[in-house]
Protein backbone atom coordinates (compact mmCIF):
# COMPACT_ATOMS: atom_id res chain seq x y z
CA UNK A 1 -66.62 -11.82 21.68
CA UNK A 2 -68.13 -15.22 21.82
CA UNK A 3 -70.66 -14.36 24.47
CA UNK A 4 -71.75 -10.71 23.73
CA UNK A 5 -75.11 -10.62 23.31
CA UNK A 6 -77.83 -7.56 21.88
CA UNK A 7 -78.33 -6.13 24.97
CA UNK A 8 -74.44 -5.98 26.64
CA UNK A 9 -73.88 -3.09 28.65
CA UNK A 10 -70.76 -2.04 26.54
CA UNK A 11 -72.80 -2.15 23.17
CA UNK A 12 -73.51 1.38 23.70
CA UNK A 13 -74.44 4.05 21.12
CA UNK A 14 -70.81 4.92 20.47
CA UNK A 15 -69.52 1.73 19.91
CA UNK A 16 -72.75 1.24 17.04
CA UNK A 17 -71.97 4.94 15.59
CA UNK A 18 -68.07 4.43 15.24
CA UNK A 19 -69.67 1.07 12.42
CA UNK A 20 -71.98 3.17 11.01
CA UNK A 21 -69.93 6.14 10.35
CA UNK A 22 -68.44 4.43 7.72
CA UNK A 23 -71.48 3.93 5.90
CA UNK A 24 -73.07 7.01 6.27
CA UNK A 25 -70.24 8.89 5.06
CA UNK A 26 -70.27 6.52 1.58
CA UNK A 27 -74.07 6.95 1.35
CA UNK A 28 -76.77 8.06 3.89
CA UNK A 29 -79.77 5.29 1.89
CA UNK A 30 -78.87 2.89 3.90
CA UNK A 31 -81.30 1.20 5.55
CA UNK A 32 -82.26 0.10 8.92
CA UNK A 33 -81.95 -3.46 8.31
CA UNK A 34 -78.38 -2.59 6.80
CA UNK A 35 -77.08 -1.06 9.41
CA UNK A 36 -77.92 -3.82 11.90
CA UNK A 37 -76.17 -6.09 9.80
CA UNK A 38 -72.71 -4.25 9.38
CA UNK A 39 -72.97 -4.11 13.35
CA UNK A 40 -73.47 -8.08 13.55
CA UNK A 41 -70.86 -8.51 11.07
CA UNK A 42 -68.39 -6.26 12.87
CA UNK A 43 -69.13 -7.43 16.50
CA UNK A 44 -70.89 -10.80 16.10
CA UNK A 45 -74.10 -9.28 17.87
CA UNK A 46 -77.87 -8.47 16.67
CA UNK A 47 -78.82 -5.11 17.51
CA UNK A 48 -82.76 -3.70 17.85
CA UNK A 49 -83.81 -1.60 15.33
CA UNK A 50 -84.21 1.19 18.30
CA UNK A 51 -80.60 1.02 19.08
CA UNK A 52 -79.96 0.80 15.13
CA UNK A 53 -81.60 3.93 14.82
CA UNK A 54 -79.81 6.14 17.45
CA UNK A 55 -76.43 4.50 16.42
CA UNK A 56 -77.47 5.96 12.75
CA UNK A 57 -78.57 9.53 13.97
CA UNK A 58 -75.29 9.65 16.42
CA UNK A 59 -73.00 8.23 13.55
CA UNK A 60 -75.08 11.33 11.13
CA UNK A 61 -74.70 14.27 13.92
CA UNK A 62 -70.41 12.77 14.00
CA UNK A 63 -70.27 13.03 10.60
CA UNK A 64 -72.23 16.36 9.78
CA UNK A 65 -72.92 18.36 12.36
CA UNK A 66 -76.54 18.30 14.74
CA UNK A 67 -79.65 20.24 12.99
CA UNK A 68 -79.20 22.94 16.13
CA UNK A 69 -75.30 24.02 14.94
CA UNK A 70 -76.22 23.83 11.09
CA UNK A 71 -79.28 26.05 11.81
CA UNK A 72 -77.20 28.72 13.56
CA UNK A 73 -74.79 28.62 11.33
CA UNK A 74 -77.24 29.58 8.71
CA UNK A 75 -77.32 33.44 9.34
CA UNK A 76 -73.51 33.82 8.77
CA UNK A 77 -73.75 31.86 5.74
CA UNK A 78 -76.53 33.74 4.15
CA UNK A 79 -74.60 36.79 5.57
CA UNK A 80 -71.19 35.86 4.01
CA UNK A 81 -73.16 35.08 0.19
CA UNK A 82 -74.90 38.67 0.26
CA UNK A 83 -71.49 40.12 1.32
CA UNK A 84 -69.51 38.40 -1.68
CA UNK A 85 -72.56 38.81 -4.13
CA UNK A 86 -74.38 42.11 -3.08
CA UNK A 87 -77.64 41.85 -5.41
CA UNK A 88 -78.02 38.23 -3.84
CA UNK A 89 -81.41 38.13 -2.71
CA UNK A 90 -82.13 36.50 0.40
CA UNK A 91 -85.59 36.56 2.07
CA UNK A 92 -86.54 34.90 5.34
CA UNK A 93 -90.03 33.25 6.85
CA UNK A 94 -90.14 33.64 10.19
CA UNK A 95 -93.70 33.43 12.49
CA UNK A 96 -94.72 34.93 15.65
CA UNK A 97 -96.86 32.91 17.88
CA UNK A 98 -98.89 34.37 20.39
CA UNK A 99 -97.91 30.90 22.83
CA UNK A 100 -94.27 31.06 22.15
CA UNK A 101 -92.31 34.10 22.53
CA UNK A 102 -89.66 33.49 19.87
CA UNK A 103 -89.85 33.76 16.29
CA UNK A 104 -90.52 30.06 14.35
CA UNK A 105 -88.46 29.48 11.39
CA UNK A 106 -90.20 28.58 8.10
CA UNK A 107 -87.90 29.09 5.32
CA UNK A 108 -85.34 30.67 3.97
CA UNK A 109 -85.26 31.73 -0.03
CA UNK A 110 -82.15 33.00 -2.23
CA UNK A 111 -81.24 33.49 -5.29
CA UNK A 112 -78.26 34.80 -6.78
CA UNK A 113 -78.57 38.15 -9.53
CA UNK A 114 -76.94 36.21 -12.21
CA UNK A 115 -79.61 33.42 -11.93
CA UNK A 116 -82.70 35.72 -11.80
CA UNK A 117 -80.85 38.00 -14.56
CA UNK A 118 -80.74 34.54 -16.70
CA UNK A 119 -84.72 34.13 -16.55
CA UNK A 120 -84.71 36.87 -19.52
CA UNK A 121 -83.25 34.32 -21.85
CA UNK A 122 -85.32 31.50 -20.93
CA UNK A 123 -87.86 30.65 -23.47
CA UNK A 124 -91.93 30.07 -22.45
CA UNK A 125 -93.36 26.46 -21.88
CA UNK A 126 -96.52 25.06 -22.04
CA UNK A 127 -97.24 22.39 -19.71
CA UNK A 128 -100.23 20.24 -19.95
CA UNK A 129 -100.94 17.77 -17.02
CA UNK A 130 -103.08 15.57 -16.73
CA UNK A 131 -104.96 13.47 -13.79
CA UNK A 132 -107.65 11.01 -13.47
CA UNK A 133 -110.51 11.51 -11.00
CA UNK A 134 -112.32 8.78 -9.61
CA UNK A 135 -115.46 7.62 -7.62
CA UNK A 136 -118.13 10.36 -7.34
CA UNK A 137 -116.45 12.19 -10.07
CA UNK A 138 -115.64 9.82 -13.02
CA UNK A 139 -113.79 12.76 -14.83
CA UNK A 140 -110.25 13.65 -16.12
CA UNK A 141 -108.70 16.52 -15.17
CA UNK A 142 -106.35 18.73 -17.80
CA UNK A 143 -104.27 21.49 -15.87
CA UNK A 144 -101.80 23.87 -18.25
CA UNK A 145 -99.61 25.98 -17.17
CA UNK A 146 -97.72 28.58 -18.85
């Protein structure tokens, strides 16, 4: 381990994920800089920040999944809360574009009966906010809501 250096061939993005696994699973804020030293400490090598950064988003997709497999399993899960809770309401965003023929995903909005039904008991604020407004306009703005 004396001579491996940043750029050795067997440094690879497994090697940096199986470190930073550890860390992401205790707390995902860590930061770049972090994450390059837990690597030195562990095998005595500086990383680049490039190579930090895939090691972090393998070590992230090991630990919870990729985006692709969360986002499919999104429909069963929505599925399985409206079967279990029938007056769930779930409503979807999805956009058609005339250059791409599939449907892009925007959001996705529920809410479960007993949380809407608890809205009755809530009681009514009155929010003032207020912002400063500078240069051409030397003004303060007042927004309320109610």
């Amino acid at each position: 381990m004396d001579t491996f250096s940043g750029n050795h061939f067997n440094l690879n993005l497994d090697l940096i994920s199986f470190v930073l696994i550890l860390h992401i699973e205790a707390s995902i804020r860590y930061k770049i800089k972090e994450y390059i030293i837990s690597v030195h400490q562990v095998y005595g090598c500086t990383i680049t920040k490039r190579k930090a950064f895939l090691g972090r988003k393998r070590a992230f997709e090991i630990a919870y999944g990729n985006w692709d497999k969360s986002f499919a399993a999104l429909p069963r899960y929505m599925a399985a809360l409206q079967h279990f809770d029938p007056e769930t309401v779930v409503e979807w965003k999805l956009e058609r574009s005339p250059a791409i023929p599939e449907y892009i995903f925007r959001y996705v909005f529920w809410a479960f009966k007993l949380a809407i039904d608890s809205f009755v008991h809530c009681r009514p604020v009155i929010s003032i906010d207020g912002t400063h407004v500078y240069r051409k306009y030397d003004i303060k703005l007042l927004i309320m809501l109610l």
